[in-house]
PDB file of N, CA and C in Angstrom:
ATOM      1  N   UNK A   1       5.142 -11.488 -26.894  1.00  0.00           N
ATOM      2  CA  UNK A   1       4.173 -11.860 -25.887  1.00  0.00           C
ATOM      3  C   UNK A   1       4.871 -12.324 -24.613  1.00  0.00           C
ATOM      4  N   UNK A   2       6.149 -12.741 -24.537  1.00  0.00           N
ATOM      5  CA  UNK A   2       6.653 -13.483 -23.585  1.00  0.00           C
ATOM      6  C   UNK A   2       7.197 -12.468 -22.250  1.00  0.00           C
ATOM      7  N   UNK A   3       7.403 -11.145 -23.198  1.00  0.00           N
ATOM      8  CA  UNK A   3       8.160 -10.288 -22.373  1.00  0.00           C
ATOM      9  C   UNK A   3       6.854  -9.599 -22.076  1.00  0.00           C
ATOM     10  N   UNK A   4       5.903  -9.386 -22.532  1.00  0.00           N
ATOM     11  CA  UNK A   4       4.673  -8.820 -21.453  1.00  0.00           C
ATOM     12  C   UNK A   4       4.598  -9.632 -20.343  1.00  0.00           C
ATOM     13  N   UNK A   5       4.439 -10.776 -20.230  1.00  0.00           N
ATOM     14  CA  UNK A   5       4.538 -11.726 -19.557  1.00  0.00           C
ATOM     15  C   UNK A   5       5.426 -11.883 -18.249  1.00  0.00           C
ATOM     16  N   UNK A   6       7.127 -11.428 -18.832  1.00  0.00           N
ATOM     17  CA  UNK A   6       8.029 -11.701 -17.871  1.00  0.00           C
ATOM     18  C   UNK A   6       7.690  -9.613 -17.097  1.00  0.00           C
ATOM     19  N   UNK A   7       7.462  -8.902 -17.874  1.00  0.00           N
ATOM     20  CA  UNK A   7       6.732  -7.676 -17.308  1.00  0.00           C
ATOM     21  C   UNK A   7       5.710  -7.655 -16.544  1.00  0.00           C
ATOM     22  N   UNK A   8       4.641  -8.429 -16.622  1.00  0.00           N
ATOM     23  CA  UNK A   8       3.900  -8.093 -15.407  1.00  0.00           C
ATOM     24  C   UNK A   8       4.277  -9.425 -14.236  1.00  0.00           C
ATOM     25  N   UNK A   9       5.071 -10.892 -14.385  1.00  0.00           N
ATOM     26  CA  UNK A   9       5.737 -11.006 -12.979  1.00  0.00           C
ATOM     27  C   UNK A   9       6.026 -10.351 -12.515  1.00  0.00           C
ATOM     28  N   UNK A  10       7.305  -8.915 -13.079  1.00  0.00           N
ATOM     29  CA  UNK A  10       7.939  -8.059 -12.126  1.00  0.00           C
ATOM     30  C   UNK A  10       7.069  -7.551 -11.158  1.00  0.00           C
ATOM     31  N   UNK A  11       6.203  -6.752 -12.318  1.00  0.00           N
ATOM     32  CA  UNK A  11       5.700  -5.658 -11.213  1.00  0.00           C
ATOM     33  C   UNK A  11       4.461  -6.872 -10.570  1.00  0.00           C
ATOM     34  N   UNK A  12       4.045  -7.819 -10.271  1.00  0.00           N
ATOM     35  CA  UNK A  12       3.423  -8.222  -9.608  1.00  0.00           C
ATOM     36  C   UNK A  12       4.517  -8.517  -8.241  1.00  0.00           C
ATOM     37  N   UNK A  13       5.436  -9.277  -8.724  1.00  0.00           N
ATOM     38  CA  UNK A  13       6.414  -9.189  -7.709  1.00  0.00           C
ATOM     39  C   UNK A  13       6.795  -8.484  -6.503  1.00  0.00           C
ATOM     40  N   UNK A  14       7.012  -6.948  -7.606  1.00  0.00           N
ATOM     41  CA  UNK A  14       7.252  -5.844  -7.037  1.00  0.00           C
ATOM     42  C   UNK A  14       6.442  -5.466  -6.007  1.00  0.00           C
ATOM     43  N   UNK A  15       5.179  -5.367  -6.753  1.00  0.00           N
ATOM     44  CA  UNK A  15       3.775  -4.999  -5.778  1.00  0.00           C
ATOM     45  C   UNK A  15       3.777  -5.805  -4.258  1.00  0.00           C
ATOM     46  N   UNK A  16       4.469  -6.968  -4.880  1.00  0.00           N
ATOM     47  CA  UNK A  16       3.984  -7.985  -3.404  1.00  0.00           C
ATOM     48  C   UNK A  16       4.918  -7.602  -2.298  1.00  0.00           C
ATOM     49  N   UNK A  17       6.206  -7.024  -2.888  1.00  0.00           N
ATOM     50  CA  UNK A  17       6.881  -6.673  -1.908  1.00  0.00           C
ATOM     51  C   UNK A  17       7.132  -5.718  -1.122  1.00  0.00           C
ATOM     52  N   UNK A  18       6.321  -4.510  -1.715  1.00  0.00           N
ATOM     53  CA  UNK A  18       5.934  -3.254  -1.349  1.00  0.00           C
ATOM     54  C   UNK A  18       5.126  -3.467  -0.349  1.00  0.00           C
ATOM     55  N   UNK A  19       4.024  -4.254  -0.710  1.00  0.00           N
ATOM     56  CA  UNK A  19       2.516  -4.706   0.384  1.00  0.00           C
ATOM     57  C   UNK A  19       3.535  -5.144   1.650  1.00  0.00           C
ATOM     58  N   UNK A  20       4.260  -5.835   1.320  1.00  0.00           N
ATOM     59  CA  UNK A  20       4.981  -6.844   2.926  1.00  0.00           C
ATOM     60  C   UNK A  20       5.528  -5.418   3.097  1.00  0.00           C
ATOM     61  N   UNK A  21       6.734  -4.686   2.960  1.00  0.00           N
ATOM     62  CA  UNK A  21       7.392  -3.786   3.422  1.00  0.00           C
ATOM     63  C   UNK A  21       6.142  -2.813   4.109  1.00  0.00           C
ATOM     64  N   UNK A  22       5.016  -2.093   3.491  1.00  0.00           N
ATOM     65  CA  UNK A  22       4.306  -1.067   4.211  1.00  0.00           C
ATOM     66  C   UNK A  22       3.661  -2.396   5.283  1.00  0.00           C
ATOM     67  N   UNK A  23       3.438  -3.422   5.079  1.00  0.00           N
ATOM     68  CA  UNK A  23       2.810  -3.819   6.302  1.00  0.00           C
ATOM     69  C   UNK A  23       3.978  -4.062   7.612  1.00  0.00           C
ATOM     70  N   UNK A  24       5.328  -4.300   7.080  1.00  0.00           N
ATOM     71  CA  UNK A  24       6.680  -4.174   8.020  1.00  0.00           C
ATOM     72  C   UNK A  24       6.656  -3.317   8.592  1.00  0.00           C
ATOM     73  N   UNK A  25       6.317  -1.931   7.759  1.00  0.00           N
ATOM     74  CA  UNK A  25       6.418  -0.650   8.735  1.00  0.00           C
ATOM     75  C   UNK A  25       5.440  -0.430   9.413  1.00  0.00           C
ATOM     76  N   UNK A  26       4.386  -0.547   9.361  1.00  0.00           N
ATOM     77  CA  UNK A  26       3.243  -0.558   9.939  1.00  0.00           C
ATOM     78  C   UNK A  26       3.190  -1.052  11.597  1.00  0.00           C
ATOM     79  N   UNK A  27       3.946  -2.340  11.529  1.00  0.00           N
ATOM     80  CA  UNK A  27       4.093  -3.362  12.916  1.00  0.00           C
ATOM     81  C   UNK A  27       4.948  -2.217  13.387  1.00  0.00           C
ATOM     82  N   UNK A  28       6.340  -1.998  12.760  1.00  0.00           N
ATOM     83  CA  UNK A  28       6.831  -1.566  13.249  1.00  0.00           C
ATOM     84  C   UNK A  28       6.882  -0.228  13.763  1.00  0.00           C
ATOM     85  N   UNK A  29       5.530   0.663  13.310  1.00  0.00           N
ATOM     86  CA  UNK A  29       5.669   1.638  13.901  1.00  0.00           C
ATOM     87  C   UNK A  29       4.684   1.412  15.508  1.00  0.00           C
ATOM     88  N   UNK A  30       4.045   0.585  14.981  1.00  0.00           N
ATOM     89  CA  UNK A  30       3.130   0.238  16.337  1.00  0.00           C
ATOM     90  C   UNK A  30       4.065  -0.042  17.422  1.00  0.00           C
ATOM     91  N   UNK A  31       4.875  -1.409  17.529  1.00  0.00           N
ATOM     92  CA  UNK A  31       5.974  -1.679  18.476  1.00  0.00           C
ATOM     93  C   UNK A  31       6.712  -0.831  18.790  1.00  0.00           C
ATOM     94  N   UNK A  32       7.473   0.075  18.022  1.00  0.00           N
ATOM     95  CA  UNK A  32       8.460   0.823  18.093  1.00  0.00           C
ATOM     96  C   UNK A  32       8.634   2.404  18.373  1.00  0.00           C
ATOM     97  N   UNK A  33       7.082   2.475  18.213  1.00  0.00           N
ATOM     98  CA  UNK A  33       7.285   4.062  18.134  1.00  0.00           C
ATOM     99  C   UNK A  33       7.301   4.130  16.643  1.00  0.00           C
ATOM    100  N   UNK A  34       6.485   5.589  16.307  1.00  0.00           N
ATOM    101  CA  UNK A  34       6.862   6.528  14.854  1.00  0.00           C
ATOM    102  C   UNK A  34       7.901   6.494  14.511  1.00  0.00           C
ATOM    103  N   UNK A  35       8.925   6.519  15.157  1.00  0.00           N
ATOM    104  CA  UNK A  35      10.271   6.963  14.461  1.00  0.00           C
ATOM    105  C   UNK A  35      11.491   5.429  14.242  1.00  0.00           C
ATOM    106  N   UNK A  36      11.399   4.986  13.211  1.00  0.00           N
ATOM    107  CA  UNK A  36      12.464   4.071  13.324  1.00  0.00           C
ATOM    108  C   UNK A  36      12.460   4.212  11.904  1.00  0.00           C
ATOM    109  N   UNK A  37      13.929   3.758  12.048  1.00  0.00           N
ATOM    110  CA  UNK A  37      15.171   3.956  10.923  1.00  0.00           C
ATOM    111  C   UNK A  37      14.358   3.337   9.526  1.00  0.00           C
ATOM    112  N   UNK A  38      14.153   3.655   7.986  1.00  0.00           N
ATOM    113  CA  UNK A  38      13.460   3.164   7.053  1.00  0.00           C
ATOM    114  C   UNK A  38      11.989   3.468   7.236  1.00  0.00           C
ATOM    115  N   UNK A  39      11.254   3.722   7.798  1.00  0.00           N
ATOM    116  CA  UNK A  39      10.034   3.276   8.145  1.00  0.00           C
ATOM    117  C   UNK A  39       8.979   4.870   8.763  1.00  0.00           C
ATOM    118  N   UNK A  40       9.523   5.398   8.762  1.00  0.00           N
ATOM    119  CA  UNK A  40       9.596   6.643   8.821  1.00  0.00           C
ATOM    120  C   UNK A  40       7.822   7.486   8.253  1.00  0.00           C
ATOM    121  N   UNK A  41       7.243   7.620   9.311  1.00  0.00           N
ATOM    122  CA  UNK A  41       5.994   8.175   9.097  1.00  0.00           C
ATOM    123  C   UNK A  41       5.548   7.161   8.222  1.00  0.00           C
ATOM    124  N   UNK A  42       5.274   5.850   8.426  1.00  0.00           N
ATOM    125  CA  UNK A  42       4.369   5.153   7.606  1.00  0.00           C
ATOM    126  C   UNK A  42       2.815   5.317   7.752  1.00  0.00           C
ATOM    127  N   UNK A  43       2.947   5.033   9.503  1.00  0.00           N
ATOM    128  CA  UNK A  43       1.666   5.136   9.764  1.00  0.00           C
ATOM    129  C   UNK A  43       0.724   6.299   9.468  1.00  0.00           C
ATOM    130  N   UNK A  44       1.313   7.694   9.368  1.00  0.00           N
ATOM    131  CA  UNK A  44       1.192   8.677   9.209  1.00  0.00           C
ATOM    132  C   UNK A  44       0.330   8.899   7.590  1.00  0.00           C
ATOM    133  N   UNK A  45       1.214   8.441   6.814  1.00  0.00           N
ATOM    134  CA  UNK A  45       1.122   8.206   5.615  1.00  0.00           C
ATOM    135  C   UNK A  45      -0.026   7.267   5.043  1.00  0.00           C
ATOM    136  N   UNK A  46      -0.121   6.598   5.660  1.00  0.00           N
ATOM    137  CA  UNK A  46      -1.763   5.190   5.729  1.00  0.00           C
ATOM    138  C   UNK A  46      -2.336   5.815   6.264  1.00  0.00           C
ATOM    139  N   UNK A  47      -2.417   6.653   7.163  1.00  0.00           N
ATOM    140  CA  UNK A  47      -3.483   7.275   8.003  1.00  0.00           C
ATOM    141  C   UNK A  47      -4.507   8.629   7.066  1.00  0.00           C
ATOM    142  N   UNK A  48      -2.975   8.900   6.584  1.00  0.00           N
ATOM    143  CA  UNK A  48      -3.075  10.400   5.094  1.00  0.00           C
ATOM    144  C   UNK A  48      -4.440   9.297   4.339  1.00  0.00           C
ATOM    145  N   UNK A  49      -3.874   8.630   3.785  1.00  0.00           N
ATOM    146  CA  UNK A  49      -4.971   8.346   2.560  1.00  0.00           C
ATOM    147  C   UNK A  49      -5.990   7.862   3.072  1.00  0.00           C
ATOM    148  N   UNK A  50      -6.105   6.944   4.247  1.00  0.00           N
ATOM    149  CA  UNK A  50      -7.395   6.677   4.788  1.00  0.00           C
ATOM    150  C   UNK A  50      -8.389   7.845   5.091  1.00  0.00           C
ATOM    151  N   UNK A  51      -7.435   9.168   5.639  1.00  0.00           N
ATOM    152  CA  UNK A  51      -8.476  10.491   5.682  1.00  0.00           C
ATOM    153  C   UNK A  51      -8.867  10.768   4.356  1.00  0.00           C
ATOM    154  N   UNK A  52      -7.999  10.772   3.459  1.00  0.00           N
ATOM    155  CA  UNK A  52      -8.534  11.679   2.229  1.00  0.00           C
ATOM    156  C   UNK A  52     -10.013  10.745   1.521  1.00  0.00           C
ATOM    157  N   UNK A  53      -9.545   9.176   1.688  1.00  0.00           N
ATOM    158  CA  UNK A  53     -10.383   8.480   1.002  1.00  0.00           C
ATOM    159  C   UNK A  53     -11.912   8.684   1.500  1.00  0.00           C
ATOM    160  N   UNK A  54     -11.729   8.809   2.795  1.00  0.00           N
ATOM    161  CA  UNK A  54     -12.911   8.811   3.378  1.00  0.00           C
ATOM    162  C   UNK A  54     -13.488  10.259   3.876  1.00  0.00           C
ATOM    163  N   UNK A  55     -13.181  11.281   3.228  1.00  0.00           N
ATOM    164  CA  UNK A  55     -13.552  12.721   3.516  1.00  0.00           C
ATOM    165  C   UNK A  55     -14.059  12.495   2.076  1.00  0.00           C
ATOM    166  N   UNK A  56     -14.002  12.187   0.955  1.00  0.00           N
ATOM    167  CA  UNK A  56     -14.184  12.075  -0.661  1.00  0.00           C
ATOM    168  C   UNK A  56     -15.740  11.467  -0.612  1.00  0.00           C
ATOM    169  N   UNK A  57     -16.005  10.505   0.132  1.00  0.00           N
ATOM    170  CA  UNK A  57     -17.623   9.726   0.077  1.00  0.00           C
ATOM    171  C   UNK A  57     -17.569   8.497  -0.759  1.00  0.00           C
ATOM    172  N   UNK A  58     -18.514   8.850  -1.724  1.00  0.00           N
ATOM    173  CA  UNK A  58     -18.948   7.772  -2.757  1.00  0.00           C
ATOM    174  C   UNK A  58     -17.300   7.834  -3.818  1.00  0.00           C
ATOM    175  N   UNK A  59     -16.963   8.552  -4.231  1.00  0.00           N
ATOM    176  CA  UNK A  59     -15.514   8.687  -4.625  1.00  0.00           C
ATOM    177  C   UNK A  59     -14.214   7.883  -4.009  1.00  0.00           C
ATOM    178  N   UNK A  60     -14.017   8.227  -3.217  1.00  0.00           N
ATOM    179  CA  UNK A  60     -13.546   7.361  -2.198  1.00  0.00           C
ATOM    180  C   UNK A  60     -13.687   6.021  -1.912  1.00  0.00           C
ATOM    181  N   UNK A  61     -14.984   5.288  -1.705  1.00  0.00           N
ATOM    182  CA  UNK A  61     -14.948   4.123  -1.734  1.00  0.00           C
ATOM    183  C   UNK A  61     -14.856   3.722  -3.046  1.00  0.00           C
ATOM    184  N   UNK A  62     -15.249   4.277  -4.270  1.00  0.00           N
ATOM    185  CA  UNK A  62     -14.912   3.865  -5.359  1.00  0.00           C
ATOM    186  C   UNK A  62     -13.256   3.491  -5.674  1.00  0.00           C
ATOM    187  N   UNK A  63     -12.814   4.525  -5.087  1.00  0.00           N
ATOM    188  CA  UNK A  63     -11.191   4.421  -5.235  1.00  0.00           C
ATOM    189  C   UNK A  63     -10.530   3.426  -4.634  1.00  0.00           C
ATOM    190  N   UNK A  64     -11.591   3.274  -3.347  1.00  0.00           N
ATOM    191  CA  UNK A  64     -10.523   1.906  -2.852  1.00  0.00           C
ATOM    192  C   UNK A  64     -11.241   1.136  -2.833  1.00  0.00           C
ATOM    193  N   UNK A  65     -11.902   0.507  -3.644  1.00  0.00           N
ATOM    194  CA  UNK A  65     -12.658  -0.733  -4.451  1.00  0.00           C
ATOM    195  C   UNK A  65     -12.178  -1.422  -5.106  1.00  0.00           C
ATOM    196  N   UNK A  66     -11.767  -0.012  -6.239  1.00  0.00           N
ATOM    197  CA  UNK A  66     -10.451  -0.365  -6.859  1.00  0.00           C
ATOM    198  C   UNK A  66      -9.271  -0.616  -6.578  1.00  0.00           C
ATOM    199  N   UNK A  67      -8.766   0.004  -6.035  1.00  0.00           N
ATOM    200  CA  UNK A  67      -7.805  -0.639  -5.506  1.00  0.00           C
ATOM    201  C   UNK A  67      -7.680  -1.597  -4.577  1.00  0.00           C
ATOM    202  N   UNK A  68      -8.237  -2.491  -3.730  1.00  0.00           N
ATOM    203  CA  UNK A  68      -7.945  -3.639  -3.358  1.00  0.00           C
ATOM    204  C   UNK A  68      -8.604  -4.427  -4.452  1.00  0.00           C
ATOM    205  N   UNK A  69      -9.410  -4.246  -5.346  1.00  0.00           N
ATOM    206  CA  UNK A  69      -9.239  -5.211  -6.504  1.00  0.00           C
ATOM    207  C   UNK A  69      -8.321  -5.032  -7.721  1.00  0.00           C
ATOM    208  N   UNK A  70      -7.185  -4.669  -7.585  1.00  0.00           N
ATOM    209  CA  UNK A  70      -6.145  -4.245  -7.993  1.00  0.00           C
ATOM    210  C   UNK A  70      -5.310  -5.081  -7.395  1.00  0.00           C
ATOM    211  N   UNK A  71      -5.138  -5.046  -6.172  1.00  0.00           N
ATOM    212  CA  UNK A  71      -4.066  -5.924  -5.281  1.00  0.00           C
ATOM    213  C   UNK A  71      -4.709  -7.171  -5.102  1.00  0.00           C
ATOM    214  N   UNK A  72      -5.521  -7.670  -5.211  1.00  0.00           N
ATOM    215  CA  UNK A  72      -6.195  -9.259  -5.073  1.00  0.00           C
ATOM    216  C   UNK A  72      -6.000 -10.145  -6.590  1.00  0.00           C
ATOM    217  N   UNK A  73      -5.764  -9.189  -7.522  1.00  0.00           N
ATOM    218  CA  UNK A  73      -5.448  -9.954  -8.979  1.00  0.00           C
ATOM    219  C   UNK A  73      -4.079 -10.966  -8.630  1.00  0.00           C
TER     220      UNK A  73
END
């Protein structure tokens, strides 16, 4: 039980640091221009799933329902 435990710190961890990094790139593509070193088509990439989610409808918001109640746990 302990190591389920020390398993989902990680990936909660993990998750949290992913969230800061795409929101890093994010600023930084705004300030900087598209193109900087690491960061590379982020916005592009957030922009990708925001189209797909929202060309989908009722699907779509289902999907990201879930998922920000996914990331709020």
């Amino acid at each position: 039980m302990k190591a389920i435990d020390t398993l989902k710190g990680i990936v909660s961890d993990l998750t949290s640091l992913l969230i800061g990094v795409v929101g890093l790139g994010v600023v930084a593509g705004i300030v900087f221009g598209g193109n900087v070193a690491f960061f590379n088509d982020v916005l592009d990439g957030l922009l990708g799933v925001v189209t797909v989610l929202g060309e989908n409808g009722l699907v779509g918001l289902l999907v990201a329902a879930i998922l920000i109640g996914l990331l709020n746990k």
